[in-house]
C-alpha atoms as a PDB file:
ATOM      1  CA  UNK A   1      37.053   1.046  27.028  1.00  0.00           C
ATOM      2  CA  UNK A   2      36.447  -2.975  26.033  1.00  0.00           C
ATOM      3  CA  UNK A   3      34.654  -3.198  22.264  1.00  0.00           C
ATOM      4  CA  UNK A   4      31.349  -4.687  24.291  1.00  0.00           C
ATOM      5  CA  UNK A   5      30.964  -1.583  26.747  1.00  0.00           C
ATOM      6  CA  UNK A   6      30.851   0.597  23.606  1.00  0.00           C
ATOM      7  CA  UNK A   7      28.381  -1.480  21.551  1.00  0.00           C
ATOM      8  CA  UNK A   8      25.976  -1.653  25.001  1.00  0.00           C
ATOM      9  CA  UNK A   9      26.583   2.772  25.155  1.00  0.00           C
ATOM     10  CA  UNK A  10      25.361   2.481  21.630  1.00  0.00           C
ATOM     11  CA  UNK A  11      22.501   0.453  22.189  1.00  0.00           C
ATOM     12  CA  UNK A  12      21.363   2.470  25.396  1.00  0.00           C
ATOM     13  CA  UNK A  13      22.241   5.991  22.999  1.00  0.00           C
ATOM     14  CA  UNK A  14      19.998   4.329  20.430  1.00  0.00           C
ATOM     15  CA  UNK A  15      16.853   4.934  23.234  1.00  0.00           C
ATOM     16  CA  UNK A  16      15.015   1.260  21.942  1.00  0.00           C
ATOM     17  CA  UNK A  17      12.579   2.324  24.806  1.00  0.00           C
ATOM     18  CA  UNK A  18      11.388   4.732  22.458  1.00  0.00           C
ATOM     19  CA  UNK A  19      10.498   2.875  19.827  1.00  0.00           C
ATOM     20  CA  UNK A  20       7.193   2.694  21.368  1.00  0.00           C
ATOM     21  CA  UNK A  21       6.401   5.493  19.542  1.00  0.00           C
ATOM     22  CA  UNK A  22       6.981   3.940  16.031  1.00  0.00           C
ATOM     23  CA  UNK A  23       3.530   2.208  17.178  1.00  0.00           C
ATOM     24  CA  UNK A  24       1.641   4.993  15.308  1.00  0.00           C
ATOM     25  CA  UNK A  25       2.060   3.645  11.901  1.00  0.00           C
ATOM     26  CA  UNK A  26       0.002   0.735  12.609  1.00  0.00           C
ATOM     27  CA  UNK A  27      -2.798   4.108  13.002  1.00  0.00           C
ATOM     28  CA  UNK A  28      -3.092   4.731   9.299  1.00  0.00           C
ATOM     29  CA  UNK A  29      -3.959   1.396   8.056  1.00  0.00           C
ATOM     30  CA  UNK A  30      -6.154   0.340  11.312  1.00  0.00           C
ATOM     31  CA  UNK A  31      -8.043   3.232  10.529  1.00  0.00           C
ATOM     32  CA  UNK A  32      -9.021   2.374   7.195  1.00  0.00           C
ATOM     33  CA  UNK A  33      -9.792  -1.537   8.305  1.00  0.00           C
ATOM     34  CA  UNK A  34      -6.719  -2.807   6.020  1.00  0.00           C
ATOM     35  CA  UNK A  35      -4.273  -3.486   9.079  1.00  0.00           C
ATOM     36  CA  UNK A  36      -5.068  -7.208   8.688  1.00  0.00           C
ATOM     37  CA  UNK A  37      -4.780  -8.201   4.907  1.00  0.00           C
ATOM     38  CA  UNK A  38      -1.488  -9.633   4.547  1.00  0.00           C
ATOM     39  CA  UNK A  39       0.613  -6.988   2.373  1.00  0.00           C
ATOM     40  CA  UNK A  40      -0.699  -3.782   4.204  1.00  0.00           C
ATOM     41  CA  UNK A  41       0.308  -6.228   7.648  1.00  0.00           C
ATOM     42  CA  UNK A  42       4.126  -6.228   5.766  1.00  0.00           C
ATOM     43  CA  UNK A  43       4.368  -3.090   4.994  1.00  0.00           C
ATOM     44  CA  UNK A  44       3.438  -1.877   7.982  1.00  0.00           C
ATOM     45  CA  UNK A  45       5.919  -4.196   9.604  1.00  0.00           C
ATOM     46  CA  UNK A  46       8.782  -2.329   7.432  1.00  0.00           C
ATOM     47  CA  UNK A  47       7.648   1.085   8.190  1.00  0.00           C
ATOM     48  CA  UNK A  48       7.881   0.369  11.897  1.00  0.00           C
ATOM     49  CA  UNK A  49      11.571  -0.974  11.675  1.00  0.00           C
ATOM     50  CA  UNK A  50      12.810   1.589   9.213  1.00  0.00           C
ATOM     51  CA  UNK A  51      11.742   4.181  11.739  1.00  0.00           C
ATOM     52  CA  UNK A  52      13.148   2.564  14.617  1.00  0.00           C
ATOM     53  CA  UNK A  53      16.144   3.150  12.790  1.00  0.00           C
ATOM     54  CA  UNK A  54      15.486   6.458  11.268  1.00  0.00           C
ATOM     55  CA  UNK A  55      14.881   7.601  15.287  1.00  0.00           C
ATOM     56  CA  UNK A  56      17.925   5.690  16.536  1.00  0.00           C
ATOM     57  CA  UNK A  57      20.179   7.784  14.178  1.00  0.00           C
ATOM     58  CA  UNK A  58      18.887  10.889  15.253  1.00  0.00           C
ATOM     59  CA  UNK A  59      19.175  10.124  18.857  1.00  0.00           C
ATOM     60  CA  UNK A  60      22.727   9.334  18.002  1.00  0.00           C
ATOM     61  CA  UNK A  61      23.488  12.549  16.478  1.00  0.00           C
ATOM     62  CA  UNK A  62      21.517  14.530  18.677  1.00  0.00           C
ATOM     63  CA  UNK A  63      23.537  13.236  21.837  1.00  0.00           C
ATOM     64  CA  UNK A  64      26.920  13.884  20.221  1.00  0.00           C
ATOM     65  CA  UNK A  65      26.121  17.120  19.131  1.00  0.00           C
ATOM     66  CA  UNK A  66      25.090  18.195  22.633  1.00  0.00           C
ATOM     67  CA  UNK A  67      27.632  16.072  24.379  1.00  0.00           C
ATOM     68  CA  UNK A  68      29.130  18.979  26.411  1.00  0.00           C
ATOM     69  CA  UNK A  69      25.869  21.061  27.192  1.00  0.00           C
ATOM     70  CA  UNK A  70      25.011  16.581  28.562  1.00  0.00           C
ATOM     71  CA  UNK A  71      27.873  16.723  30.672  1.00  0.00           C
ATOM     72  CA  UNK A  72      27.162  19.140  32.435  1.00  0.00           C
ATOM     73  CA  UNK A  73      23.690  18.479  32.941  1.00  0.00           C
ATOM     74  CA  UNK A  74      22.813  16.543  36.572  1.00  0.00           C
ATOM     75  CA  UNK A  75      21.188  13.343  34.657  1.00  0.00           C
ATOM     76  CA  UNK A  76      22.124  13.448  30.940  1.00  0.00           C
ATOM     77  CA  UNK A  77      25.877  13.403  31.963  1.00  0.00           C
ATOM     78  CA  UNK A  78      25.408   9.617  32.402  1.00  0.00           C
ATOM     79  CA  UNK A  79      24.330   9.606  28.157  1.00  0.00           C
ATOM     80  CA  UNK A  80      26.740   7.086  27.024  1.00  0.00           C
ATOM     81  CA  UNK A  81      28.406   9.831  24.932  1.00  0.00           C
ATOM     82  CA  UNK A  82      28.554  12.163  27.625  1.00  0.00           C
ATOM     83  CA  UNK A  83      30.334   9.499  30.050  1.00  0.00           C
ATOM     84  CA  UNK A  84      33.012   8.757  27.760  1.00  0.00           C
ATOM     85  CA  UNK A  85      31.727   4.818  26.686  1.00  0.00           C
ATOM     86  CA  UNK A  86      30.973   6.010  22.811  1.00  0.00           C
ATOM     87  CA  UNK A  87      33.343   8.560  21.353  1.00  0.00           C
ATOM     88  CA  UNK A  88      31.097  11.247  19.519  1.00  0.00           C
ATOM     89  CA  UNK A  89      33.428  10.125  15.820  1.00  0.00           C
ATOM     90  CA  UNK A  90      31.369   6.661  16.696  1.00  0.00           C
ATOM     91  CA  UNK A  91      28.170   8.237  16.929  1.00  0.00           C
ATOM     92  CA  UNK A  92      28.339  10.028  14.334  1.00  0.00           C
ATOM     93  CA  UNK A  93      29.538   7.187  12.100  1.00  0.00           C
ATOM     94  CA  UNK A  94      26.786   4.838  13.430  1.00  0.00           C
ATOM     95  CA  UNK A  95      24.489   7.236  12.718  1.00  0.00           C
ATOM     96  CA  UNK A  96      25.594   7.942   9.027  1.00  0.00           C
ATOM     97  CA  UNK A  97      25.627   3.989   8.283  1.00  0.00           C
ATOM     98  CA  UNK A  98      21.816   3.519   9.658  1.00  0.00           C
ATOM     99  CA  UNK A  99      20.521   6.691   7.634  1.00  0.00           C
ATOM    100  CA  UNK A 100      22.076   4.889   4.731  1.00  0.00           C
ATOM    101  CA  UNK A 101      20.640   1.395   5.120  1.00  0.00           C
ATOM    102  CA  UNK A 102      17.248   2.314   6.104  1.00  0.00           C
ATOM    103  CA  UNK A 103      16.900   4.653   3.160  1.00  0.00           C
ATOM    104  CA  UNK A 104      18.380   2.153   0.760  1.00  0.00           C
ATOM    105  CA  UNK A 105      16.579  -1.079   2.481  1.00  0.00           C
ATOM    106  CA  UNK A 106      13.278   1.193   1.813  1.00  0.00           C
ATOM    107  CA  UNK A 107      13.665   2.152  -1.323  1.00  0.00           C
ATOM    108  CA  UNK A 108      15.161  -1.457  -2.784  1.00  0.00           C
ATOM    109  CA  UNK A 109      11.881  -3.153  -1.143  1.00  0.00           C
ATOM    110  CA  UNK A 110       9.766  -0.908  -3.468  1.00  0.00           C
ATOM    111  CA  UNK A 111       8.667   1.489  -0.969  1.00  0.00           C
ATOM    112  CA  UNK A 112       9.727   4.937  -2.895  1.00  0.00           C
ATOM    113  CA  UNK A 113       7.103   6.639  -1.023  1.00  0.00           C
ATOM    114  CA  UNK A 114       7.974   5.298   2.552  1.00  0.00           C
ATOM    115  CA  UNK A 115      11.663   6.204   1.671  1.00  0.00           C
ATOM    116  CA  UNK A 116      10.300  10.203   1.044  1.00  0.00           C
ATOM    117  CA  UNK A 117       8.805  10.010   3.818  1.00  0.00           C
ATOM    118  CA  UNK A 118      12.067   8.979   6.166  1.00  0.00           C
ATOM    119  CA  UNK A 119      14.082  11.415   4.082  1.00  0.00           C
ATOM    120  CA  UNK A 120      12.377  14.409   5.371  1.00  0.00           C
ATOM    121  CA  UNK A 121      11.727  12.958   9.084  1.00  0.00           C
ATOM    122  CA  UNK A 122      15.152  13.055   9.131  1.00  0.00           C
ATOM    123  CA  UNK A 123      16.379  15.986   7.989  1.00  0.00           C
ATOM    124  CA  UNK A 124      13.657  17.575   9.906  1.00  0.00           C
ATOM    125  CA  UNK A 125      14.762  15.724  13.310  1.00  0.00           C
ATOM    126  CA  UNK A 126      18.788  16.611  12.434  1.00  0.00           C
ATOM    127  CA  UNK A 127      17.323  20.679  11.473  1.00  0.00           C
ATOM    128  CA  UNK A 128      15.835  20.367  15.080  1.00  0.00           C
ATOM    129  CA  UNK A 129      18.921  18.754  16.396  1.00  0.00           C
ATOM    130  CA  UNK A 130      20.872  21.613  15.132  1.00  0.00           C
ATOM    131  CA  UNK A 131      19.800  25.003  15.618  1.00  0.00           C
ATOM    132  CA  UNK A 132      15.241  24.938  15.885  1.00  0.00           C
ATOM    133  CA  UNK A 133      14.983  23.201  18.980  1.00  0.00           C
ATOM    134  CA  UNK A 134      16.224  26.601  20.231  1.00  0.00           C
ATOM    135  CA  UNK A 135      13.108  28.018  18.371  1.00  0.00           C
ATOM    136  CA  UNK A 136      10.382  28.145  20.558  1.00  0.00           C
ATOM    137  CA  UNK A 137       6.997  27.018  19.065  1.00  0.00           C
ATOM    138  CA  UNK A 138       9.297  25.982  15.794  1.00  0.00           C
ATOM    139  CA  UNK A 139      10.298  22.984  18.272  1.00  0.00           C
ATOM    140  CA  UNK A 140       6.481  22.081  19.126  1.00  0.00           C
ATOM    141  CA  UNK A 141       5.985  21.754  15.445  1.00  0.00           C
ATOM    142  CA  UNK A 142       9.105  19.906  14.480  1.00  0.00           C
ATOM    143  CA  UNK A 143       8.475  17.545  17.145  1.00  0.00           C
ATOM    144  CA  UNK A 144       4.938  17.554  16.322  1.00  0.00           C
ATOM    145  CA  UNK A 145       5.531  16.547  12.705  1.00  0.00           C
ATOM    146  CA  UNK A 146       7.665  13.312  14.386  1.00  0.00           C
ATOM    147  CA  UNK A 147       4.691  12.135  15.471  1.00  0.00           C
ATOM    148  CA  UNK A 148       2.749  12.819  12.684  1.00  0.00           C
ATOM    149  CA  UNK A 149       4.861  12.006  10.059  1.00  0.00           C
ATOM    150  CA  UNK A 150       5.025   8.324  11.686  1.00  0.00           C
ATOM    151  CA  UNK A 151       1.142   8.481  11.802  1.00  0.00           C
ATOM    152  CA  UNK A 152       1.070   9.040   7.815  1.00  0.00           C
ATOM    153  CA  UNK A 153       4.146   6.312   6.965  1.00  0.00           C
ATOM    154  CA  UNK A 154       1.882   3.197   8.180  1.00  0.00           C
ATOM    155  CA  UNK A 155      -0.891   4.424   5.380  1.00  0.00           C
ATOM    156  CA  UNK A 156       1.996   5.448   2.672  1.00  0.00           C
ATOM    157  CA  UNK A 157       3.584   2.243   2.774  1.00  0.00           C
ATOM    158  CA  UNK A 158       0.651   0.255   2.873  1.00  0.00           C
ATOM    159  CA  UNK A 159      -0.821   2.214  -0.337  1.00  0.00           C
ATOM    160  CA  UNK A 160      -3.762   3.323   2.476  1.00  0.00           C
ATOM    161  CA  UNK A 161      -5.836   6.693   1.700  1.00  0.00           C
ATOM    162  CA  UNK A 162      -5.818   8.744   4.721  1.00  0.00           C
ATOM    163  CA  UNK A 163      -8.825  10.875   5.220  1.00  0.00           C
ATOM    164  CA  UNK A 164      -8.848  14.180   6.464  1.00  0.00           C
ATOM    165  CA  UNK A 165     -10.264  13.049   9.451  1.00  0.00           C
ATOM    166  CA  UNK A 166      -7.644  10.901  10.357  1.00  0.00           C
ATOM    167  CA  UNK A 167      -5.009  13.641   9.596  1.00  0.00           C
ATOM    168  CA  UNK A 168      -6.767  16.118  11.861  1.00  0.00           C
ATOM    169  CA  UNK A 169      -6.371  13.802  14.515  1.00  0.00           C
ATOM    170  CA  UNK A 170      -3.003  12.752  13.929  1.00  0.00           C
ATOM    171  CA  UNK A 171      -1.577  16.193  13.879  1.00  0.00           C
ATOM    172  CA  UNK A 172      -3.566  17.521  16.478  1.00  0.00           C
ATOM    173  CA  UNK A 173      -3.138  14.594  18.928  1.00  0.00           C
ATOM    174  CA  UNK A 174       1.011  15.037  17.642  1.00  0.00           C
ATOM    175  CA  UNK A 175       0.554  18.630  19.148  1.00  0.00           C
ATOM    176  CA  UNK A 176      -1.652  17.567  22.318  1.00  0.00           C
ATOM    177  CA  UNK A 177       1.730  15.210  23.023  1.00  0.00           C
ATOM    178  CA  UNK A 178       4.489  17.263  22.415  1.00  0.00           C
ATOM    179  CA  UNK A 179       2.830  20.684  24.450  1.00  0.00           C
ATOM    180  CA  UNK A 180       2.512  18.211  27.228  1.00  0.00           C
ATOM    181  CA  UNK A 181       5.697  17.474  27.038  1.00  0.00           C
ATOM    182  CA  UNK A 182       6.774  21.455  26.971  1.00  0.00           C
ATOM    183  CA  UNK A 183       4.600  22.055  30.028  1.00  0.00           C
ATOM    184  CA  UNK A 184       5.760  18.998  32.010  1.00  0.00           C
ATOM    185  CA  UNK A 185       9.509  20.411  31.517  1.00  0.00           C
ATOM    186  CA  UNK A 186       8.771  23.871  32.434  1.00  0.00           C
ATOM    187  CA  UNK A 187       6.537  22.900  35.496  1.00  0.00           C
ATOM    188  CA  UNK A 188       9.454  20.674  36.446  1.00  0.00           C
ATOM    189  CA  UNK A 189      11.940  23.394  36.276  1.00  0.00           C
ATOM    190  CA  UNK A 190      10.530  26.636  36.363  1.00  0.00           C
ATOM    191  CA  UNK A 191       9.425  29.496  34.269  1.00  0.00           C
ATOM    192  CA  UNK A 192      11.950  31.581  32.409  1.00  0.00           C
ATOM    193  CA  UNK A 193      14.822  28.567  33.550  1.00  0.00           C
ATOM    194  CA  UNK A 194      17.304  27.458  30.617  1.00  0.00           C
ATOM    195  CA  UNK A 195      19.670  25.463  31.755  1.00  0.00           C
ATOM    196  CA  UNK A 196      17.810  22.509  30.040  1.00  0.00           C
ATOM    197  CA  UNK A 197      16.667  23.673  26.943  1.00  0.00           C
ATOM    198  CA  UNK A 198      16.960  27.188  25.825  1.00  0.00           C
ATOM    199  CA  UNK A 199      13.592  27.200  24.042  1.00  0.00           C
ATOM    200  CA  UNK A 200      12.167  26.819  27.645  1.00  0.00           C
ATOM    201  CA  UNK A 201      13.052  30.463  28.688  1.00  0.00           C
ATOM    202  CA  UNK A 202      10.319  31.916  26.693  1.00  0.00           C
ATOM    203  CA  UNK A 203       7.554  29.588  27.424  1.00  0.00           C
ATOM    204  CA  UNK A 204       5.251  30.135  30.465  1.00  0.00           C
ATOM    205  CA  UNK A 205       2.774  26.923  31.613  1.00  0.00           C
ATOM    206  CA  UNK A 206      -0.029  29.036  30.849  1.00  0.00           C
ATOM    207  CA  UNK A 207       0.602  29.305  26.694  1.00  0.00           C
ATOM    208  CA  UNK A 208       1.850  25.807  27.064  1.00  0.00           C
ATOM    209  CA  UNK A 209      -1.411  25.090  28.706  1.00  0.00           C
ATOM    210  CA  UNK A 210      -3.142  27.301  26.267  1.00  0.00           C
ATOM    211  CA  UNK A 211      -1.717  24.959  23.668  1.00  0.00           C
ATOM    212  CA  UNK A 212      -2.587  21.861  24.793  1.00  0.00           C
ATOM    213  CA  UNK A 213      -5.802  22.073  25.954  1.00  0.00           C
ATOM    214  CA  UNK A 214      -6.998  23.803  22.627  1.00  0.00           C
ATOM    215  CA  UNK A 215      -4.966  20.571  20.637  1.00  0.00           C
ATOM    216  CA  UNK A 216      -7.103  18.291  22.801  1.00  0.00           C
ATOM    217  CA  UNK A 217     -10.071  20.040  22.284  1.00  0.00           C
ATOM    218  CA  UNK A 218      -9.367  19.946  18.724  1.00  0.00           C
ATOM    219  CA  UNK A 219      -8.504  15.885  19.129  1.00  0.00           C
ATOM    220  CA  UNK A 220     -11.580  15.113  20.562  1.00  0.00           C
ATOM    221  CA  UNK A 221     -13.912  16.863  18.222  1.00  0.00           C
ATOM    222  CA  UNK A 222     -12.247  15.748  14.930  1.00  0.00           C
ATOM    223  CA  UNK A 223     -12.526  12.047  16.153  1.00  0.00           C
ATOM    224  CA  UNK A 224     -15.946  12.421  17.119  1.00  0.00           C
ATOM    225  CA  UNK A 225     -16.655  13.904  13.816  1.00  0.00           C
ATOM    226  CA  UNK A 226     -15.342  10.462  12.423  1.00  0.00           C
ATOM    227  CA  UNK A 227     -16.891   8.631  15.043  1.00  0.00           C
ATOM    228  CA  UNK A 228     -20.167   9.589  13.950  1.00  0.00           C
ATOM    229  CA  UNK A 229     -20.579   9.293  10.364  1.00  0.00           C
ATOM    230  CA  UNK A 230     -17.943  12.119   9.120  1.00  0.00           C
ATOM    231  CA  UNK A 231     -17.281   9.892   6.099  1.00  0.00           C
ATOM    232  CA  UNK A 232     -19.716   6.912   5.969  1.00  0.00           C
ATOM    233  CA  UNK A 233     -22.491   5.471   7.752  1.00  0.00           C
ATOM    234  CA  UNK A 234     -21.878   5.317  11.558  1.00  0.00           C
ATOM    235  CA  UNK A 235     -21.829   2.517  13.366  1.00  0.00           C
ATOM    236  CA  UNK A 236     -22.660   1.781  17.307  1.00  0.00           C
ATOM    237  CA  UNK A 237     -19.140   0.532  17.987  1.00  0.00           C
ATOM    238  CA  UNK A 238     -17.223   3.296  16.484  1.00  0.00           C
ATOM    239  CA  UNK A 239     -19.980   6.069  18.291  1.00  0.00           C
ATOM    240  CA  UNK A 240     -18.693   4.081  21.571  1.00  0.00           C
ATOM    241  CA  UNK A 241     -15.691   4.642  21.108  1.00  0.00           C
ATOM    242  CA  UNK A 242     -15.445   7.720  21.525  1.00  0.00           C
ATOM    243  CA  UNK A 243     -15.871   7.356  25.464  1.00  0.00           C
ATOM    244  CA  UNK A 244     -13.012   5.098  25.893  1.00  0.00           C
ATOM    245  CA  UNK A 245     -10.572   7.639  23.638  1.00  0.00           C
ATOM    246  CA  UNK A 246     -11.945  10.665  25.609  1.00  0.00           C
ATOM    247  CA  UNK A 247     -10.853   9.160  29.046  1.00  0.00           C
ATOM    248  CA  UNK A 248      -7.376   8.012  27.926  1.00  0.00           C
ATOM    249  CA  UNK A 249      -6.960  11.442  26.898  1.00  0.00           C
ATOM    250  CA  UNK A 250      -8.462  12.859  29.872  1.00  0.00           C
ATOM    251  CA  UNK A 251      -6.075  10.409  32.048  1.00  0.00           C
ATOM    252  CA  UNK A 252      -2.560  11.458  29.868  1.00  0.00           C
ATOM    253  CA  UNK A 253      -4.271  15.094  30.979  1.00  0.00           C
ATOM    254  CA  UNK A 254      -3.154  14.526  34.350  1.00  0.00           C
ATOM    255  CA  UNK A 255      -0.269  13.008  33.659  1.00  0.00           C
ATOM    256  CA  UNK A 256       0.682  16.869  31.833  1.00  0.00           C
ATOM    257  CA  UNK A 257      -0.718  18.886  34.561  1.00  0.00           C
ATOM    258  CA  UNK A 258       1.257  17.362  37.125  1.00  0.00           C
ATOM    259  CA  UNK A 259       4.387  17.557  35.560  1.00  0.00           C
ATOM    260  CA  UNK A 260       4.671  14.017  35.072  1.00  0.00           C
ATOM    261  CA  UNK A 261       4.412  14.216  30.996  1.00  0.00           C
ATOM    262  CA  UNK A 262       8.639  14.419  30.389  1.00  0.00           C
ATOM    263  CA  UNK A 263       8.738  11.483  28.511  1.00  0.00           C
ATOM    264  CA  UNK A 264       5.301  10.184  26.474  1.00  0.00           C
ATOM    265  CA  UNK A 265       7.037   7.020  26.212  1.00  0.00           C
ATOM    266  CA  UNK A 266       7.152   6.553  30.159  1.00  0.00           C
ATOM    267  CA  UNK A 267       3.629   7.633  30.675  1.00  0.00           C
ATOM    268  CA  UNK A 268       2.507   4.865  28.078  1.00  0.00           C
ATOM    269  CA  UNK A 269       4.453   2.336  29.626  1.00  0.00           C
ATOM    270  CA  UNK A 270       4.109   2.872  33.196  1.00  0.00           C
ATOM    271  CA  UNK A 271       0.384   4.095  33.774  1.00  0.00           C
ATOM    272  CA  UNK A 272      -1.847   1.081  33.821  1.00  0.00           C
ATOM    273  CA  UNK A 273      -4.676   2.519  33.427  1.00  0.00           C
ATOM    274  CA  UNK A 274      -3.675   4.286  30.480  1.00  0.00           C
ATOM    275  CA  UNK A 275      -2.569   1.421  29.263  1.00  0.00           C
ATOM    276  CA  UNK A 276      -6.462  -0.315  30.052  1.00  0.00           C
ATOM    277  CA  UNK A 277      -8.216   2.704  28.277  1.00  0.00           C
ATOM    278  CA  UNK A 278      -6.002   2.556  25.438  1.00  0.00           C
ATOM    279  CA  UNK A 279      -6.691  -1.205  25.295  1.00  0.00           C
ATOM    280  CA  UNK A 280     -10.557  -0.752  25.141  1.00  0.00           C
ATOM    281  CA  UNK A 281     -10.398   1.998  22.929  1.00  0.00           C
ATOM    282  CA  UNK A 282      -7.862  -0.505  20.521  1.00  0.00           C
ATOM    283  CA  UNK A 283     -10.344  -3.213  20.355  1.00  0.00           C
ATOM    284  CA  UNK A 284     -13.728  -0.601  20.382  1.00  0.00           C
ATOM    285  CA  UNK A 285     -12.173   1.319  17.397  1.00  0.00           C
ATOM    286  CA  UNK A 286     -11.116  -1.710  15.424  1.00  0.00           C
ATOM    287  CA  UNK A 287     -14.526  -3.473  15.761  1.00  0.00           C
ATOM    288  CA  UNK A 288     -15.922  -0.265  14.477  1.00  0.00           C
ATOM    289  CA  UNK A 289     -13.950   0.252  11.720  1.00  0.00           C
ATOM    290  CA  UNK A 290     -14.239  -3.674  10.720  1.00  0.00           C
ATOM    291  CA  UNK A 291     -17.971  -3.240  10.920  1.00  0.00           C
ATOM    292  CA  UNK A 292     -18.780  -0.048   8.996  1.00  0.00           C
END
């Protein structure tokens, strides 16, 4: 195995696809109409990186650890670790030296906070890599608080107050995400079937769609309670834009009940009119915000 086929296996184990989902820290500071003054802009900037890398070392431990359960899965068994291009001593190295640079990168840029912050994302992720992933309803937290927890460092480092609003929405729109995610697996391969995740045995797709649909419901209201004056005066543009956030969510909806909700990061990327909606709602809810 050359040097250059194991750097590529760690690149593709790394999952840069995913970093899509590192979007949500721009969330705390858009939210609060500081995204565009030049040091919440840089901090922002290093938050996003640092958990890019945070993610990549947890994907790199979380492959090696399962590398034999991967091989002898139908798809996963082509995981770079799985297939024999990146040893699992490599991985785990790797993943040691990034948890060490991000944490000390953060924390000598003056980011204490943001460096907290990482600390327990990752020992959360590596708890859930371990042994509560088996957990069921532990794992839709955990993963929940991923989301989250990215959601919260683009307002930490940027020294942004989040309101209570804003974390309603964060951690109920995490849970909306990650139940989808749960139901799209088990619709995919059938109730009470473990042979991809052992958590999946005891979920059926009605609690999983029991779940969901109350963490949308509970989505939608919170944001319209900001929407329409929950902590200042309202404004027409941030009323509005309430409609284009209701039919993105409405349109991931389907994605869930068909089964087609595996992987957020595909949805996000491959639906385009998700990707429109989102769009609308972007520029509605940043007009609002700038105007109030």
């Amino acid at each position: 195995m050359s040097a250059s086929s194991a750097a590529r296996g760690l690149v593709r184990t790394a999952r840069p696809r995913q970093w899509v989902k590192n979007v949500l820290v721009v969330a705390g500071p858009l939210a609060a109409g500081n995204l565009f003054s030049p040091d919440p802009a840089r901090a922002v900037l290093v938050a996003f990186v640092s958990f890019c890398i945070a993610a990549s070392s947890v994907y790199l431990i979380n492959d090696a650890l399962d590398v034999e359960a991967d091989r002898a899965h139908p798809t996963k068994r082509n995981r770079p670790i799985a297939a024999g291009l990146v040893s699992v001593r490599s991985a785990y190295v790797t993943a040691a030296a990034l948890i060490v640079v991000v944490l000390a990168a953060t924390f000598a840029l003056g980011y204490a906070e943001l460096t907290l912050l990482l600390a327990v994302y990752i020992a959360l992720q590596l708890a859930y890599c371990i042994f509560l992933k088996h957990q069921p309803v532990l794992d839709l937290a955990v993963v929940s608080s991923g989301f989250l927890l990215r959601a919260v460092a683009g307002g930490v480092a940027a020294d942004v107050e989040l309101s209570p609003w804003f974390l309603l929405v964060a951690a109920f729109g995490s849970l909306f995400m990650v139940a989808g995610k749960r139901y799209s697996e088990v619709h995919v391969v059938g109730e009470g079937n473990a042979t991809t995740r052992p958590s999946l045995e005891l979920y059926s797709q009605s609690y999983l769609r029991f779940v969901w649909s109350i963490a949308a419901a509970a989505t939608v209201v919170f944001y319209s309670l900001w929407a329409v004056g929950g902590e200042t005066v309202p404004t027409t543009l941030a009323e509005l834009s309430i409609v284009p956030f209701v039919l993105a969510m409405l349109r991931y909806a389907v994605d869930i009940d068909r089964g087609a909700a595996g992987e957020p990061e595909a949805i996000v990327l491959g639906d385009r009119v998700l990707q429109f909606l989102g769009v609308l709602w972007l520029v509605v809810f940043a007009a609002g915000v700038l105007t109030r």
